[in-house]
Protein backbone atom coordinates (compact mmCIF):
# COMPACT_ATOMS: atom_id res chain seq x y z
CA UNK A 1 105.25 190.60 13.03
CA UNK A 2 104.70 192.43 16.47
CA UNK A 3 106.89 195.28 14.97
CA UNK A 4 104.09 196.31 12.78
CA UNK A 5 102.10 197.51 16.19
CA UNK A 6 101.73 200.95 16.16
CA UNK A 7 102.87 201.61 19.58
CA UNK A 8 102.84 205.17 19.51
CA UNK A 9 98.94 204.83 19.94
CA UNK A 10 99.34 202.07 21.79
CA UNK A 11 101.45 202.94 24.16
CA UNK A 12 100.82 206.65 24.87
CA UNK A 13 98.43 205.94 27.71
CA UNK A 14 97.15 206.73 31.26
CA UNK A 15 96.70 205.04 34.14
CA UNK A 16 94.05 207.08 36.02
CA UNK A 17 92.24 207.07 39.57
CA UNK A 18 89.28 208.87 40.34
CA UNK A 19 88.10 209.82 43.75
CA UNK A 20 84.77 210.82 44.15
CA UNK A 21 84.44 214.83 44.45
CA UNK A 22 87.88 215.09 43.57
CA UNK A 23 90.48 215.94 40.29
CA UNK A 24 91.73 212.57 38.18
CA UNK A 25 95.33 212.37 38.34
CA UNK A 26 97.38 210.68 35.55
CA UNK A 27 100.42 208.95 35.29
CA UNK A 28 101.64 208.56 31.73
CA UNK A 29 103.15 205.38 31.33
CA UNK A 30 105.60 204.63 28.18
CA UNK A 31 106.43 201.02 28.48
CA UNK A 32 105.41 197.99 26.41
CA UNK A 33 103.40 195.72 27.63
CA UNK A 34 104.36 193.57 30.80
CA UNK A 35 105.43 190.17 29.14
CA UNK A 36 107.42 186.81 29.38
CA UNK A 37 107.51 184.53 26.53
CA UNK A 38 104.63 185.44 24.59
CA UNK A 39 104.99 188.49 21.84
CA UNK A 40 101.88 190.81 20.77
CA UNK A 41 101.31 190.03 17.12
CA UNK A 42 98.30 192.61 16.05
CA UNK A 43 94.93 194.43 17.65
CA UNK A 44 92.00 195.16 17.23
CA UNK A 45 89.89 197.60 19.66
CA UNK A 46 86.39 196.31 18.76
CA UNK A 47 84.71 199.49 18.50
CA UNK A 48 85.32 200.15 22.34
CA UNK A 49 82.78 197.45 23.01
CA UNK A 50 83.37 195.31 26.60
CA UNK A 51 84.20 191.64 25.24
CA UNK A 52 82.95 188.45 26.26
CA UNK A 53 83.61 185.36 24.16
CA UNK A 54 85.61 185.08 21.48
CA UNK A 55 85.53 182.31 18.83
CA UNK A 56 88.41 181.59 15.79
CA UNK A 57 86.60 179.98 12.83
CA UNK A 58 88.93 178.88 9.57
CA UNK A 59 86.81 179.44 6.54
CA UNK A 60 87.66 178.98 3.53
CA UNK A 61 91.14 180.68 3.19
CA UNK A 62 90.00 182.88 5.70
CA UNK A 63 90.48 183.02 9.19
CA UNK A 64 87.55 185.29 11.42
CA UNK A 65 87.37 185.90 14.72
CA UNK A 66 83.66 186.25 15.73
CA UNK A 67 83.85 187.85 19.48
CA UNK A 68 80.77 188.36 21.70
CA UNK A 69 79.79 191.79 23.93
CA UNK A 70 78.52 192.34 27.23
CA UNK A 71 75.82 195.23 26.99
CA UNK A 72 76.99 198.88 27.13
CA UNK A 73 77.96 200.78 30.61
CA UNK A 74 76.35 203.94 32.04
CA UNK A 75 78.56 205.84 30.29
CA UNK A 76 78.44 204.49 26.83
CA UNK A 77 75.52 202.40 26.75
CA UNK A 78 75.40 202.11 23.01
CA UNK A 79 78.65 203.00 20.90
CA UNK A 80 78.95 204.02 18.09
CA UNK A 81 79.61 201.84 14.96
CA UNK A 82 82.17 204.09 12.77
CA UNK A 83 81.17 201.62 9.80
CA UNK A 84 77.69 202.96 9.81
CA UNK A 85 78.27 206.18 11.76
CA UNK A 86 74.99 205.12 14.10
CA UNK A 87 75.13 204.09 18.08
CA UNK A 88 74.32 200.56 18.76
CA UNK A 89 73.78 198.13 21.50
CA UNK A 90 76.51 196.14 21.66
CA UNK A 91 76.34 192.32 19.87
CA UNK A 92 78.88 190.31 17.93
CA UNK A 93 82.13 191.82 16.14
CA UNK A 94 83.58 190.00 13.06
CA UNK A 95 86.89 190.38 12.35
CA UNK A 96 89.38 189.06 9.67
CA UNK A 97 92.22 187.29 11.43
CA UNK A 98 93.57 185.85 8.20
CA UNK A 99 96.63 188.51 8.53
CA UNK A 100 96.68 188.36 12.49
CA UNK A 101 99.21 191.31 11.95
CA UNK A 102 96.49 193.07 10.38
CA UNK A 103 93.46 192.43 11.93
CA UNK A 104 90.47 193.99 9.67
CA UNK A 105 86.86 194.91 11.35
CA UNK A 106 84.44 193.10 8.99
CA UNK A 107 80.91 193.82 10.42
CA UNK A 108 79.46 194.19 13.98
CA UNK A 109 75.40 192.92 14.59
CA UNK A 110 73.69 194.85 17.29
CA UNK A 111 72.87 193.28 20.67
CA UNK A 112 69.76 193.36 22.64
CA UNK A 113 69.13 197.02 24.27
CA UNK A 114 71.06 196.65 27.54
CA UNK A 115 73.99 197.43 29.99
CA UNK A 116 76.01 195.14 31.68
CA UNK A 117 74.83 191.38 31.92
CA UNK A 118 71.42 192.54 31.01
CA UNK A 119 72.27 193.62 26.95
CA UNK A 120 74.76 192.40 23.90
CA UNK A 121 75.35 189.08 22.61
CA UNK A 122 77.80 187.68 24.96
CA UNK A 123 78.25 183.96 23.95
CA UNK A 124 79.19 182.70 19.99
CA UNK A 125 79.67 179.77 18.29
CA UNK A 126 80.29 178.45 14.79
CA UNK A 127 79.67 175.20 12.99
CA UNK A 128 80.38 174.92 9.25
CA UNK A 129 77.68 173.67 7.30
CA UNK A 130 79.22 170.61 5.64
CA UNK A 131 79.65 169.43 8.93
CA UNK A 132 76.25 169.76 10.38
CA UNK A 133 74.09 166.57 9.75
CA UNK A 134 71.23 168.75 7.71
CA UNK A 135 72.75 172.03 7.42
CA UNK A 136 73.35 173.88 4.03
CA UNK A 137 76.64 172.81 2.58
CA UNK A 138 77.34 176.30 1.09
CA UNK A 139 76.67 177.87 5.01
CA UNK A 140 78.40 178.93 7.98
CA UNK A 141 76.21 179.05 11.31
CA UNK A 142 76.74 181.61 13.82
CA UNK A 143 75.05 180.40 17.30
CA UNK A 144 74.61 183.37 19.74
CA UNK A 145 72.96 184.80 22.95
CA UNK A 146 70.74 187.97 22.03
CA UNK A 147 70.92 189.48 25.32
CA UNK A 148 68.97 187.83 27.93
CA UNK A 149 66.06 186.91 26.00
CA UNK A 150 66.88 184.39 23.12
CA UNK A 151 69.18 182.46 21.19
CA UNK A 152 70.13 182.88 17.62
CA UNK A 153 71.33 181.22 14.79
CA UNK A 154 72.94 183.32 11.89
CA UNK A 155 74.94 182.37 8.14
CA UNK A 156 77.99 184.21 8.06
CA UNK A 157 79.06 182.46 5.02
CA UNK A 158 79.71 185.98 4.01
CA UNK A 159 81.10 187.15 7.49
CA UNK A 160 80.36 190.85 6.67
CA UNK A 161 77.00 190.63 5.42
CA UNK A 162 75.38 188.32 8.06
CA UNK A 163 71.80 187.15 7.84
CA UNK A 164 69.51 185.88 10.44
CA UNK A 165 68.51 182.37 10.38
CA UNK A 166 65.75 181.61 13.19
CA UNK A 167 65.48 182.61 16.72
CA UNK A 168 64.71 180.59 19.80
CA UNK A 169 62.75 183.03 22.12
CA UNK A 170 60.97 183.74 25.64
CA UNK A 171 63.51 183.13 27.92
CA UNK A 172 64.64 185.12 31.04
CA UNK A 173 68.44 184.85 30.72
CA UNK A 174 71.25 183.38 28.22
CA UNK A 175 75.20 182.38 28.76
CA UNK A 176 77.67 180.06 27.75
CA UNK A 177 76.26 177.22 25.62
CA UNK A 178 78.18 174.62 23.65
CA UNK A 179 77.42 173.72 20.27
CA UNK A 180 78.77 169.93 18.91
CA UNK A 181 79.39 170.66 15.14
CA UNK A 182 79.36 167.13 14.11
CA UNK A 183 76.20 166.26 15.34
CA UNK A 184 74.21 169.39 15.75
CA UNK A 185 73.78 169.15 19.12
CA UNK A 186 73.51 171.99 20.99
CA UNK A 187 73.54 172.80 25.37
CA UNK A 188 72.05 176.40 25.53
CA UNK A 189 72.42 177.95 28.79
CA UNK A 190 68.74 179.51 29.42
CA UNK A 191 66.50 180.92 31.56
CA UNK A 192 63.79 179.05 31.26
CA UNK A 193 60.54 181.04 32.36
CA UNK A 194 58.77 178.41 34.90
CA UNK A 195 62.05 176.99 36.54
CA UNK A 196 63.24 178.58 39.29
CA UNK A 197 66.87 179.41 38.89
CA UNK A 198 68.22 181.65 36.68
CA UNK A 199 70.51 179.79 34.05
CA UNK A 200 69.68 175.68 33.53
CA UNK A 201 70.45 173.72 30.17
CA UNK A 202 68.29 173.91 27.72
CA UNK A 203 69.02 170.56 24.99
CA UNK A 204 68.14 171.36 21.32
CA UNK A 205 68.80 170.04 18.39
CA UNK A 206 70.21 172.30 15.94
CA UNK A 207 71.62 169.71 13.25
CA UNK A 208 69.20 171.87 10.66
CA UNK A 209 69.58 175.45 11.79
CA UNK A 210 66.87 176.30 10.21
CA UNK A 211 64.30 174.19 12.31
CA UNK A 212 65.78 173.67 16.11
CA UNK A 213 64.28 170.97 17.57
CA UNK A 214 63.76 170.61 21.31
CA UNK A 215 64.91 168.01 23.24
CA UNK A 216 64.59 168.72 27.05
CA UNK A 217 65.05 170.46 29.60
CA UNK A 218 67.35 169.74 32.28
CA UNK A 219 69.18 170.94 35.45
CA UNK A 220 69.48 170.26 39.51
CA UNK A 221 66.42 168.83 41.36
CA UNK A 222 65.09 171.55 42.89
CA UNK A 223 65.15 174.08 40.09
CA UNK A 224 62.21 172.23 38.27
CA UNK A 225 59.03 173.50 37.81
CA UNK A 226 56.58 173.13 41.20
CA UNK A 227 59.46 172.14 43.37
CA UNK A 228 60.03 173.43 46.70
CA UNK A 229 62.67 174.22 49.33
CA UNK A 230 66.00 175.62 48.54
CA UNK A 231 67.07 176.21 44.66
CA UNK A 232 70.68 174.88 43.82
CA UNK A 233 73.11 176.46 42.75
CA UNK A 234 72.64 177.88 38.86
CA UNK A 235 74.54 176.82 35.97
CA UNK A 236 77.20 178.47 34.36
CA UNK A 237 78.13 176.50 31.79
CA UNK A 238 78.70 173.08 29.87
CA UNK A 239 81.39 171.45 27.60
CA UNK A 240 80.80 167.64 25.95
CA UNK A 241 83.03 165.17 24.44
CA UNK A 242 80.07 164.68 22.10
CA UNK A 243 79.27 161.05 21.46
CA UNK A 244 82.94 159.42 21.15
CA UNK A 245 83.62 160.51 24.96
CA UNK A 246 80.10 160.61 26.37
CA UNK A 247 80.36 162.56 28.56
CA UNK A 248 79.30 166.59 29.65
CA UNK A 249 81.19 168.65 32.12
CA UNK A 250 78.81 171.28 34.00
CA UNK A 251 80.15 174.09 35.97
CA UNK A 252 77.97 175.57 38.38
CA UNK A 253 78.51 178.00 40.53
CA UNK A 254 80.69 180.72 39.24
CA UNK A 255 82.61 182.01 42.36
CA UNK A 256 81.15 180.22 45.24
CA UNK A 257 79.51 177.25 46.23
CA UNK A 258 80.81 175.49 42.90
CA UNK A 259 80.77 172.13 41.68
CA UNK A 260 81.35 169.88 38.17
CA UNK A 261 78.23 167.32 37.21
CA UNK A 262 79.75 165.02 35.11
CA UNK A 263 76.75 164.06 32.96
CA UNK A 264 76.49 160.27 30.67
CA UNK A 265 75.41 162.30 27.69
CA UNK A 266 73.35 159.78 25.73
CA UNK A 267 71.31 159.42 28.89
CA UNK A 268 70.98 162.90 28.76
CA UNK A 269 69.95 162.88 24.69
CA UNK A 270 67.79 159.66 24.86
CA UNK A 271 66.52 159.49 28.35
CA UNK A 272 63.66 160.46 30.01
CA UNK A 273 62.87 164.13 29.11
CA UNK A 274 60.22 164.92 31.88
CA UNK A 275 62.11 166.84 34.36
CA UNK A 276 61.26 164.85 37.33
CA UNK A 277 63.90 164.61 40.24
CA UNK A 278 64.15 161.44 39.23
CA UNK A 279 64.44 161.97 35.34
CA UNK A 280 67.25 164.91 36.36
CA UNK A 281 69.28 162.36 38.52
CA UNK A 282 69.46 159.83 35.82
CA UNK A 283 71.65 160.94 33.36
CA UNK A 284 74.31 161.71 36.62
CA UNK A 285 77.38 160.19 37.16
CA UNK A 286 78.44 162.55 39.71
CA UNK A 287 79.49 165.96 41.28
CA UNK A 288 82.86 166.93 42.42
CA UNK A 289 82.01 169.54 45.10
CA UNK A 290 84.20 173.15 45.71
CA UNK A 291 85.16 174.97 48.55
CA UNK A 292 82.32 177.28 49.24
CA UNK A 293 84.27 180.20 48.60
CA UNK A 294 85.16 179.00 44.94
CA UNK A 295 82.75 178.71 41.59
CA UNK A 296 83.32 176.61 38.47
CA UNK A 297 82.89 179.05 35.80
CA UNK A 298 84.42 176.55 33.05
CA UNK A 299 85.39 172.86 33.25
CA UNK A 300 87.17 171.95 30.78
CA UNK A 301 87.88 168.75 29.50
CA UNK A 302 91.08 166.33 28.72
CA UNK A 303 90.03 162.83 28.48
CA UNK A 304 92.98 160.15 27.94
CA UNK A 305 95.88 162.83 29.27
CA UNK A 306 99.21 160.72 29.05
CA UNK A 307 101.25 161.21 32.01
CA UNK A 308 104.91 160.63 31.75
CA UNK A 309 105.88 160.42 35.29
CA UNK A 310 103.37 157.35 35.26
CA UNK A 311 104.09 155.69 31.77
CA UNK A 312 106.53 152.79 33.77
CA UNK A 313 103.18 152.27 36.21
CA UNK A 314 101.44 149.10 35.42
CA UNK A 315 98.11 150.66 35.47
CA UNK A 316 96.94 154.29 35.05
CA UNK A 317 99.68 155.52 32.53
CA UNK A 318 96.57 158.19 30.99
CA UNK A 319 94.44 160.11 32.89
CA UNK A 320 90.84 161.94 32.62
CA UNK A 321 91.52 165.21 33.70
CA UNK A 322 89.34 168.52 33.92
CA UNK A 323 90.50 171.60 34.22
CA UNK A 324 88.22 174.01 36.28
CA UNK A 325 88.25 177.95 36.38
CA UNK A 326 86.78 179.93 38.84
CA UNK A 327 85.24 183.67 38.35
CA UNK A 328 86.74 186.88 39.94
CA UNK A 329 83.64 189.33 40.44
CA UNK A 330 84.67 191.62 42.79
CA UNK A 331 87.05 194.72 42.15
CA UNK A 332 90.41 195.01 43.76
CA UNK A 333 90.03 191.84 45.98
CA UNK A 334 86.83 192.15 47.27
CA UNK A 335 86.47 188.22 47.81
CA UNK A 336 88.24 184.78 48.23
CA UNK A 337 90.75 184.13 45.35
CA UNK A 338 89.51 182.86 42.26
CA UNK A 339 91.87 180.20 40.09
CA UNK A 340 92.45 177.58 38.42
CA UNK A 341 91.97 173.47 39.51
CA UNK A 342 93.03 170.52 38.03
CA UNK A 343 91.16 167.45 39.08
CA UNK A 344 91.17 163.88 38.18
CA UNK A 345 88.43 162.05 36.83
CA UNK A 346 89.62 158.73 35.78
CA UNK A 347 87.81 157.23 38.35
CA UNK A 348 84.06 158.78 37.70
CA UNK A 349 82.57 158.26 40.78
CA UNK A 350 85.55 159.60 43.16
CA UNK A 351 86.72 162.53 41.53
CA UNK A 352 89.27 164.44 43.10
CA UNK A 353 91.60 167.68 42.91
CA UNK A 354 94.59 166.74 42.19
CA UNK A 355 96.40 170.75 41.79
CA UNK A 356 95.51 174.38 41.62
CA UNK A 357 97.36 177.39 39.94
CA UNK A 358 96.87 181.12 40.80
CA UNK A 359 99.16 184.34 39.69
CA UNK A 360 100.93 185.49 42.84
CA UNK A 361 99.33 188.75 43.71
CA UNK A 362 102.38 190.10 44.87
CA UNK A 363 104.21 189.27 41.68
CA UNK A 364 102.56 192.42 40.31
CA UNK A 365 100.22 194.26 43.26
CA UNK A 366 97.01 193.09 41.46
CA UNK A 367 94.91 193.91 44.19
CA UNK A 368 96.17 197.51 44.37
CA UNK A 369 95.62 197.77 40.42
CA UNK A 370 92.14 198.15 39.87
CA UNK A 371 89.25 195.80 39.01
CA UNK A 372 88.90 192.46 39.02
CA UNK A 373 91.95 190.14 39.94
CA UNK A 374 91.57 186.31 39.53
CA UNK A 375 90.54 183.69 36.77
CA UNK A 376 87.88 184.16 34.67
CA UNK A 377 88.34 181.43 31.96
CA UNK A 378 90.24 179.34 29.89
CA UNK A 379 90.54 178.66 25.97
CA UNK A 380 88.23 176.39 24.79
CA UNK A 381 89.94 174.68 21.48
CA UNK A 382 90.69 170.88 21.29
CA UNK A 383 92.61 171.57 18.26
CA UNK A 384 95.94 169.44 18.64
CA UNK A 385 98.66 172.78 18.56
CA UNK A 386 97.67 173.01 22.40
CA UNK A 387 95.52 170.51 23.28
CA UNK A 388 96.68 168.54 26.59
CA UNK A 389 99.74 170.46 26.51
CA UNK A 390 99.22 173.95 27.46
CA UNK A 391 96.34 176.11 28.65
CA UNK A 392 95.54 179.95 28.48
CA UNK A 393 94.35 181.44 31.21
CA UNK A 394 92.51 184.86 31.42
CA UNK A 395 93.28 186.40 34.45
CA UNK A 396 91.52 190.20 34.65
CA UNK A 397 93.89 192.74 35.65
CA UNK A 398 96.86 190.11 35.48
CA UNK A 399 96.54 189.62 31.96
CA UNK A 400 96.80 186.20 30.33
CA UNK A 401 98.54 183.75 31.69
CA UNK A 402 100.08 180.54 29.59
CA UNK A 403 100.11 177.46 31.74
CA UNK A 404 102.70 174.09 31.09
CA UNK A 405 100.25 171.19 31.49
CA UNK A 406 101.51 168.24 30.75
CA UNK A 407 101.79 167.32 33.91
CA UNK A 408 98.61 168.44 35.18
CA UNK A 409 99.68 167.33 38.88
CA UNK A 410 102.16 170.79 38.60
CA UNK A 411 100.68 172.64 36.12
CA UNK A 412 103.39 175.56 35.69
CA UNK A 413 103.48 179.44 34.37
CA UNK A 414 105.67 179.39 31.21
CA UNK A 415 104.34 183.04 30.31
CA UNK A 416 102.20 186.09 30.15
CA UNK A 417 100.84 189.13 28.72
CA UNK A 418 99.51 192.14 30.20
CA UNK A 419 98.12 194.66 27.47
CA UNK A 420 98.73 198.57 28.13
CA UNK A 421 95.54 200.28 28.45
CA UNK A 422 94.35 203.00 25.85
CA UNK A 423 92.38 205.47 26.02
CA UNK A 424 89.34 203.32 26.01
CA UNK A 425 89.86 201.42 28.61
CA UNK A 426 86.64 202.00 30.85
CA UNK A 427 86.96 202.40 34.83
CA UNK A 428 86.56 200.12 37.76
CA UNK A 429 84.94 201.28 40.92
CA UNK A 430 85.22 200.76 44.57
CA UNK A 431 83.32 201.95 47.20
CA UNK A 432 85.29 203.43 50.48
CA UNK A 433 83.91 205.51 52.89
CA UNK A 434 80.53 206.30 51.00
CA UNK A 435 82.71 207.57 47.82
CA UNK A 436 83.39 205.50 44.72
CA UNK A 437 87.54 205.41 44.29
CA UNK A 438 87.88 204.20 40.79
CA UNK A 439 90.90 202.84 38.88
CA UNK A 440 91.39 202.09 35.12
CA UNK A 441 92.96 198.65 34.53
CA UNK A 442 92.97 195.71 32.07
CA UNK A 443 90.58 193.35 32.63
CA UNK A 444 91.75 190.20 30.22
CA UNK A 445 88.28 188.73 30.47
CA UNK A 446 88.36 186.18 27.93
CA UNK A 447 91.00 183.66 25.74
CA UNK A 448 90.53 181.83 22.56
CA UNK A 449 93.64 179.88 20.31
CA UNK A 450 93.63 178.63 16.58
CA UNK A 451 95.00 175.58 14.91
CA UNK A 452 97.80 178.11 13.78
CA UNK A 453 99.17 178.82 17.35
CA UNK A 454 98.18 182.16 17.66
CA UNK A 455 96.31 183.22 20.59
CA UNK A 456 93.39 185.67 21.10
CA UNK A 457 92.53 187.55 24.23
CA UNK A 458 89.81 190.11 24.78
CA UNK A 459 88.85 192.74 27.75
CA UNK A 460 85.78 193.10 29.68
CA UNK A 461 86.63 196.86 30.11
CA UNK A 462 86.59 197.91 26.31
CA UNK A 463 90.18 197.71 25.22
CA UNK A 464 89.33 195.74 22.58
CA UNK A 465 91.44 192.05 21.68
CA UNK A 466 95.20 191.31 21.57
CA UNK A 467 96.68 188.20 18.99
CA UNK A 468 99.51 186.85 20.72
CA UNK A 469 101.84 184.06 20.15
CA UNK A 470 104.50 182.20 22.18
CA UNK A 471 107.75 183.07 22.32
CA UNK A 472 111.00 181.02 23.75
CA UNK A 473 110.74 178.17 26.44
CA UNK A 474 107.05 178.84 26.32
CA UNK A 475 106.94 178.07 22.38
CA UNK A 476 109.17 175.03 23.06
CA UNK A 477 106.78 173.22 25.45
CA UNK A 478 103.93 173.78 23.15
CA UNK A 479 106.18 171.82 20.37
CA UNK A 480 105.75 174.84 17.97
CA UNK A 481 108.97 175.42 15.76
């Protein structure tokens, strides 16, 4: 399958570095891809947009690949859609993955007006219909940010002729909600107007898309409404077990001053919704504080992880363990190293880091490279091809990286991908001196994975989204033929 790449596009590129005042140079570079044990399969270059979240949705005999944008840059800050020939803020792409060979743009939906964090339609997610408690049978929900203002629920039953559902409006900032399919309940990450942080959780439920009904607000005491003093750390984002585990994982704190909340989620649902300090508290189990020089941008769950160096042990032969990834944010090393932990939460109330993972930065120069370098994120399925047995790892500038977990006390690098950059792929700035130095470099932002195996990474710095799949020792420790 990866010999139907065209790499004569794709591999006729540029690396190039830009000094303020002074000429680009260019060095043409005619190599594949750096890899080990993972193969490109097919792309995609999203219309040049900068890519945030990507989600994998089997429907029908169909899979799509619904990926959310950042806003446009200063140089582009609406591209143009060659399907309609008109520039538009960047949104949500939908693309057939069915063939993941063939990858075929079905239909993009403009953004809010806006560059950077402050436009697009960064976060998506997608529940079925038939699975929703009171949702239309025949209807496929997309749940997504609309910039920084709202939240909005579309059927994409028809992925290339989306229509808008309702909206959920007024806010002062959006990011990375979760949406439980079975029940309808959903954790959007808002800004609510009259607390004082930026991003809290915002509980809804959306088990009838049509009518979302809120259920409270919640977040740290302190960020309430009329509190004083000093405002905690803001949320980045949440992931639940829904109500078989009970339990939601908040990451706060994307690259400093971090820390999970593990959260009793029906006291969340059913408890006291007036956001007290003491109402906030309740539903807490507890926090597992970071370093202050690390974030928790997401904390991913693995509840009842079988360890086989412990299955002779009388007690504690499984394991709750949570994965947590920082956030890089700073070009070409411009802060403490972002990565990956492993901690273990068996034992609620005295959680505890158990391992880390980074890339070694000499392994490649990352920090020479350009942009970011460091973790961003992880994949998000629970599907059982990877589940508790390996984990994907954006890593900016050093690609993806495909982790051995099974023994999440040594969690180990069994591969990686870096894509070649194309002609799209948008600059990254440093300042030095008073003049910006600039370099062009991946920036593997984000990861998602199907219940086929295949895997699906997209860049923050527009050069669009790679399908991948394991290859050799890698492909063995996943268990895939």
């Amino acid at each position: 399958m990866g010999g139907r790449v065209n790499w004569a596009v794709f591999l006729s590129i540029s690396v190039f570095v830009f000094a303020s005042g002074a000429h680009a140079q260019s060095q043409v570079i005619g190599a594949p891809p750096e890899a080990s044990n993972m193969k490109l399969v097919g792309t995609n270059d999203l219309q040049a947009r900068s890519a945030y979240q990507p989600t994998i949705h089997h429907q029908g005999d169909r899979w799509i690949a619904y990926i959310g944008h950042h806003g446009g840059s200063d140089d582009n800050p609406d591209p143009v859609n060659p399907q309609t020939g008109k520039a538009e803020p960047n949104g949500t792409s939908i693309v057939d993955v069915t063939d993941p060979a063939q990858p075929k743009y079905l239909r993009h939906i403009p953004g809010q007006e806006g560059k950077y964090e402050s436009g697009g339609a960064q976060m998506v997610r997608i529940c079925d219909g038939k699975d929703l408690p009171k949702g239309d049978p025949n209807a496929v929900y997309l749940l997504r940010t609309f910039g920084s203002e709202a939240h909005e629920i579309w059927n994409v039953a028809d992925p290339a002729n989306p229509v808008l559902i309702t909206r959920i409006a007024g806010l002062k900032d959006t990011h990375k909600n979760w949406w439980e399919c079975s029940t309808g309940i959903a954790f959007l990450v808002s800004g609510a107007p009259d607390w004082r942080t930026r991003r809290m959780t915002q509980v809804y439920d959306l088990s009838d898309p049509a009518h979302p009904t809120k259920i409270r607000d919640f977040g740290l005491p302190g960020q309430e409404p009329g509190s004083t003093g000093a405002v905690p750390t803001e949320l980045h984002g949440p992931i639940s077990t829904g109500p078989a585990g009970n339990r939601v994982y908040f990451g706060y704190g994307t690259n400093k001053g971090g820390f999970v909340q593990i959260v009793d989620r029906d006291k969340l649902i059913n408890g006291p919704k007036e956001p007290t300090p003491d109402n906030l508290r309740y539903p807490e189990i507890s926090r597992l504080a970071m370093s202050a020089l690390n974030g928790a941008h997401t904390t991913f769950p693995m509840q009842g992880m079988p360890i086989a160096e412990f299955a002779r042990d009388k007690d504690g032969k499984t394991r709750d363990i949570v994965m947590i990834v920082d956030e890089a944010i700073l070009n070409e090393c411009g802060e403490p190293r972002q990565m990956v932990w492993f901690a273990d939460v068996t034992v609620e109330n005295r959680p505890m880091m158990i391992s880390s993972y980074t890339v070694p930065e000499a392994s490649g120069n990352f920090c020479e490279r350009g942009g970011r370098f460091g973790s961003h994120s992880s994949n998000e399925s629970m599907a059982p091809v990877f589940y508790k047995k390996m984990a994907f790892i954006a890593f900016f500038n050093a690609g993806i990286r495909a982790l051995d977990i099974r023994d999440p006390y040594h969690p180990k690098e069994v591969g990686y991908f870096i894509p070649s950059i194309t002609a799209a792929t948008d600059k990254r700035c440093v300042t030095i001196d008073g003049k910006d130095r600039c370099k062009v470099a991946i920036q593997t932002n984000n990861v998602e994975t199907d219940a086929r195996g295949y895997i699906y990474i997209v860049d923050r710095a527009n050069t669009g989204m790679h399908i991948l799949e394991l290859t050799g020792t890698a492909r063995a420790a996943a268990g895939l033929p």
